[in-house]
Protein backbone atom coordinates (compact mmCIF):
# COMPACT_ATOMS: atom_id res chain seq x y z
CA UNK A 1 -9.73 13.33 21.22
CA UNK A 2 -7.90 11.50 18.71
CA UNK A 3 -4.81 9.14 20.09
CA UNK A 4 -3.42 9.13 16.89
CA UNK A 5 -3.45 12.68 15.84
CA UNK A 6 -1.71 14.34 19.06
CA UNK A 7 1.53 12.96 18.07
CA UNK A 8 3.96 14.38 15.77
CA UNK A 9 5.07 12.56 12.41
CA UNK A 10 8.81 12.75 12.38
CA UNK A 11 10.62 13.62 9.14
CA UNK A 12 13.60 11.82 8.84
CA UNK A 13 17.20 12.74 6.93
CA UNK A 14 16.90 12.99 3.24
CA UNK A 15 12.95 13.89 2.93
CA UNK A 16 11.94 17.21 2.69
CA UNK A 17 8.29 18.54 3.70
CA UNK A 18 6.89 21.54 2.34
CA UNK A 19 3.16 23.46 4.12
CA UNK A 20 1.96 25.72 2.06
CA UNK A 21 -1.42 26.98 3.18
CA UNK A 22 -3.42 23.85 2.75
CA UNK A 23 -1.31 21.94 0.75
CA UNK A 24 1.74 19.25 2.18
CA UNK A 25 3.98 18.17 -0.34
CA UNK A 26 6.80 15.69 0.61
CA UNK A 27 10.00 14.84 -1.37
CA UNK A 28 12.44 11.97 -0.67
CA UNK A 29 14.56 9.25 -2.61
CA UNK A 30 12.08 7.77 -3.87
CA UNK A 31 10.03 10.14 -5.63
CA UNK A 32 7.33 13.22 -4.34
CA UNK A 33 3.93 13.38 -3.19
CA UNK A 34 1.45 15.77 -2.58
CA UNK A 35 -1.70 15.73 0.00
CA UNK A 36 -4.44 18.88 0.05
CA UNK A 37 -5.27 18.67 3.62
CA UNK A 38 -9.28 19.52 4.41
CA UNK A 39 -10.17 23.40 5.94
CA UNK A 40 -10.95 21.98 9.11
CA UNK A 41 -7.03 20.45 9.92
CA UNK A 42 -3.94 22.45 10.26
CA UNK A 43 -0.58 21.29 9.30
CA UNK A 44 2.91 23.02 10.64
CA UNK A 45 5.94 22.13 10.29
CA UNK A 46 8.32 22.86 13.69
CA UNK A 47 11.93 21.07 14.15
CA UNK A 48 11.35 18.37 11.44
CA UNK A 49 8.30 16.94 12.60
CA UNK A 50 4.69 17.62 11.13
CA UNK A 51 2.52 18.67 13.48
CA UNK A 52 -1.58 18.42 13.08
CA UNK A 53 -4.33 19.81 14.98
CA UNK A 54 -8.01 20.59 14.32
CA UNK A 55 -9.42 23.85 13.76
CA UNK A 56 -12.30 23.56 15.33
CA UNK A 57 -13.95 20.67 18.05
CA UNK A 58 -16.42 19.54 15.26
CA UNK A 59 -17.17 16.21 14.93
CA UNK A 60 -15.79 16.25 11.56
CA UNK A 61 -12.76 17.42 12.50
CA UNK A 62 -12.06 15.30 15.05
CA UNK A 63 -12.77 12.34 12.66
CA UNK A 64 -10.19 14.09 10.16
CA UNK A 65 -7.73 14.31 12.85
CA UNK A 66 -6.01 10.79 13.10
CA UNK A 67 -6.53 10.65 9.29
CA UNK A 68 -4.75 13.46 8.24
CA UNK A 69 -1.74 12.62 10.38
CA UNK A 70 -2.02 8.77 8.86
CA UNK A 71 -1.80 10.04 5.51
CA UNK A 72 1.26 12.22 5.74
CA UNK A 73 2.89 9.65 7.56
CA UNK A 74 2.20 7.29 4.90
CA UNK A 75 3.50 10.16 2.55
CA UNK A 76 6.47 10.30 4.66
CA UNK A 77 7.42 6.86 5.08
CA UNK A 78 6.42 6.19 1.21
CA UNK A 79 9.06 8.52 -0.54
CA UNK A 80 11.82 7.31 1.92
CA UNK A 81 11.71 4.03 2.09
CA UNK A 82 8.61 2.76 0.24
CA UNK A 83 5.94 0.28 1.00
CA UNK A 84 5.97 -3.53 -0.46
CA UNK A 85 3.47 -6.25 -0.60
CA UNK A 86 4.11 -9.94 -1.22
CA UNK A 87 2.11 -12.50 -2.65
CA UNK A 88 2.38 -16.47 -2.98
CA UNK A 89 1.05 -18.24 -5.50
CA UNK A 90 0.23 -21.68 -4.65
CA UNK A 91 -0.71 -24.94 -7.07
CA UNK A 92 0.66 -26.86 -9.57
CA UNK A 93 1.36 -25.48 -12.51
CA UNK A 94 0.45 -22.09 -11.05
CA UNK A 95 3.38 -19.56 -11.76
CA UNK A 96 4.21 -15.89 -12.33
CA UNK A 97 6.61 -13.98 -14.75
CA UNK A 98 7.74 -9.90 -15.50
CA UNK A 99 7.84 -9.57 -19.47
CA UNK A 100 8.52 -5.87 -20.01
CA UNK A 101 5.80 -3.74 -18.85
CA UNK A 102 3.31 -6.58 -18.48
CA UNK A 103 2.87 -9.61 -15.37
CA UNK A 104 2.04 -12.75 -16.87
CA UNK A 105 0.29 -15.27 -14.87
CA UNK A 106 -0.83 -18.78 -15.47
CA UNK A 107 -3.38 -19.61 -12.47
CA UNK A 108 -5.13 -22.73 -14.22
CA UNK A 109 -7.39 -21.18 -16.31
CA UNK A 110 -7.18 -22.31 -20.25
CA UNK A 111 -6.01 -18.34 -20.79
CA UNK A 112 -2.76 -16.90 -19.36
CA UNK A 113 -3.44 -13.28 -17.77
CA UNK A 114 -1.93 -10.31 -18.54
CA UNK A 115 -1.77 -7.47 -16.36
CA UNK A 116 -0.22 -4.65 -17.39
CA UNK A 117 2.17 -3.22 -14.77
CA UNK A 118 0.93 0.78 -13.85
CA UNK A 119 3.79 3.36 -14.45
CA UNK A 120 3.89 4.11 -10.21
CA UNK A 121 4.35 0.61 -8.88
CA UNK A 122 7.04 -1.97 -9.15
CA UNK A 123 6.72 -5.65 -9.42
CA UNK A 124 9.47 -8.14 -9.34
CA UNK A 125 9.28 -12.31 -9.66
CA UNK A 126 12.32 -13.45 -7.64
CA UNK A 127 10.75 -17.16 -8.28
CA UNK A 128 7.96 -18.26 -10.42
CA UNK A 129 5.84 -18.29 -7.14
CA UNK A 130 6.88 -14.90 -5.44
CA UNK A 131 5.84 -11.97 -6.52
CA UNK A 132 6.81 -8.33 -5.15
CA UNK A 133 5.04 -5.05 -5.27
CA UNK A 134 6.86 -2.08 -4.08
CA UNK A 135 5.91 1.39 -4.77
CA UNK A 136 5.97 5.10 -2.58
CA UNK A 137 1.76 4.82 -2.11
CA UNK A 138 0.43 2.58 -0.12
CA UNK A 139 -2.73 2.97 -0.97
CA UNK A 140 -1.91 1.89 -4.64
CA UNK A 141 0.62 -0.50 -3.68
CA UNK A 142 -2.34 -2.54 -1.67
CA UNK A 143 -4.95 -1.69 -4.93
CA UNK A 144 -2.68 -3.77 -7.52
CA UNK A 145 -1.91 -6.13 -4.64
CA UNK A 146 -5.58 -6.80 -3.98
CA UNK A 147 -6.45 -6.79 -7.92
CA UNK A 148 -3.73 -9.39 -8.60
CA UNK A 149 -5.05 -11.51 -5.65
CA UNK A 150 -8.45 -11.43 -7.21
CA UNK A 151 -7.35 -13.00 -10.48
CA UNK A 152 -7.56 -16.59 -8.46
CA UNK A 153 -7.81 -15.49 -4.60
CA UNK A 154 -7.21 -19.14 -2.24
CA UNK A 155 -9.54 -21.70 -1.89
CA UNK A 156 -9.55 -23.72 1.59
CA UNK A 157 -9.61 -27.12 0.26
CA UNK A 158 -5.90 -27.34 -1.00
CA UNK A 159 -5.07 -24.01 -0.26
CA UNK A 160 -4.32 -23.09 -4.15
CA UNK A 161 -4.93 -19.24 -5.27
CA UNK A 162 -2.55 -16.47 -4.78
CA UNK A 163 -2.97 -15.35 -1.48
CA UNK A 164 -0.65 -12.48 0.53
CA UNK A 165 2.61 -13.35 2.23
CA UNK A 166 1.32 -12.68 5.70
CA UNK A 167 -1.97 -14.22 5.25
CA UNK A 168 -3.47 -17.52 6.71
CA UNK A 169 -5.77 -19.62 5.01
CA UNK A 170 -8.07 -21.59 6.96
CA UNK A 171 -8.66 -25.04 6.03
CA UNK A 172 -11.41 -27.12 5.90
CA UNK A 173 -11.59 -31.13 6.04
CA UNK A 174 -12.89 -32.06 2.65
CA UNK A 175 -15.23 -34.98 1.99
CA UNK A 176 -15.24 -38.05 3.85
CA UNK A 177 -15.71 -41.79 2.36
């Protein structure tokens, strides 16, 4: 049985969920998204919570289950409040600015890198060593996060890369005279 599935995924004031048949579609402040849900899972909506239960006591759709109910809670939380990653960029000379539609970032290679911001995500540079990536998927919101990242992830001699907010790098000793 899952423990994540049996729970309800409330729907809070100013977001609007729609079942039709197969297909959830949520609408909030921040935009709309849309989720086909598989044959084997059942969506309702009762007293503004979704509701999701398996059709069947497959494997597969126990295994669906939790999933399903992650997703549209995802969906949920994404179009009313949105989900944001931060990164850090440490090492001198290392530093980050928004020019239009494009990030430019100068991680210490003899190039500067361009990445071209996608029309569904958001990315700020409060300082030349913050940046911000907000955006109503969190599944794409962690993509460009993790594709930035890779551009010069941290090494664990200095500790110089870009590396998440939340993350800890380990450090190792170096070499010794």
């Amino acid at each position: 049985m899952s423990r994540v599935g049996k729970y309800p995924v409330p729907v809070p004031a100013g977001v609007t969920v729609q079942i039709a048949g197969q297909d959830v579609s949520v609408n909030g402040k921040m935009g709309s998204s849309a989720f086909r849900v598989s044959d084997e899972i059942e969506a309702s909506l009762e007293e503004n919570k979704v509701w999701v239960k398996p059709r069947t006591d497959t494997k597969t759709a126990r295994m669906l289950w939790g999933t399903t109910r992650a997703l549209i809670r995802n969906m949920v939380k994404g179009v009313s409040d949105g989900f944001t990653v931060n990164l850090e960029i440490n090492g001198v000379g290392y530093r980050a600015a928004v020019q239009g539609k494009t990030l430019n970032l100068q991680l210490g290679y003899s190039h500067d890198i361009n990445f071209p911001i996608p029309d569904d995500v958001a990315i700020k540079c409060d300082k030349p060593t913050a940046i911000s990536i907000t955006g109503k998927d969190r599944q794409r919101v962690g993509q460009v996060a993790a594709e930035i990242r890779r551009f010069r992830g941290p090494e664990p001699y200095k500790g110089k890369g870009v590396k998440y907010a939340t993350e800890t790098i380990l450090r190792k000793e170096g070499k010794k005279k």
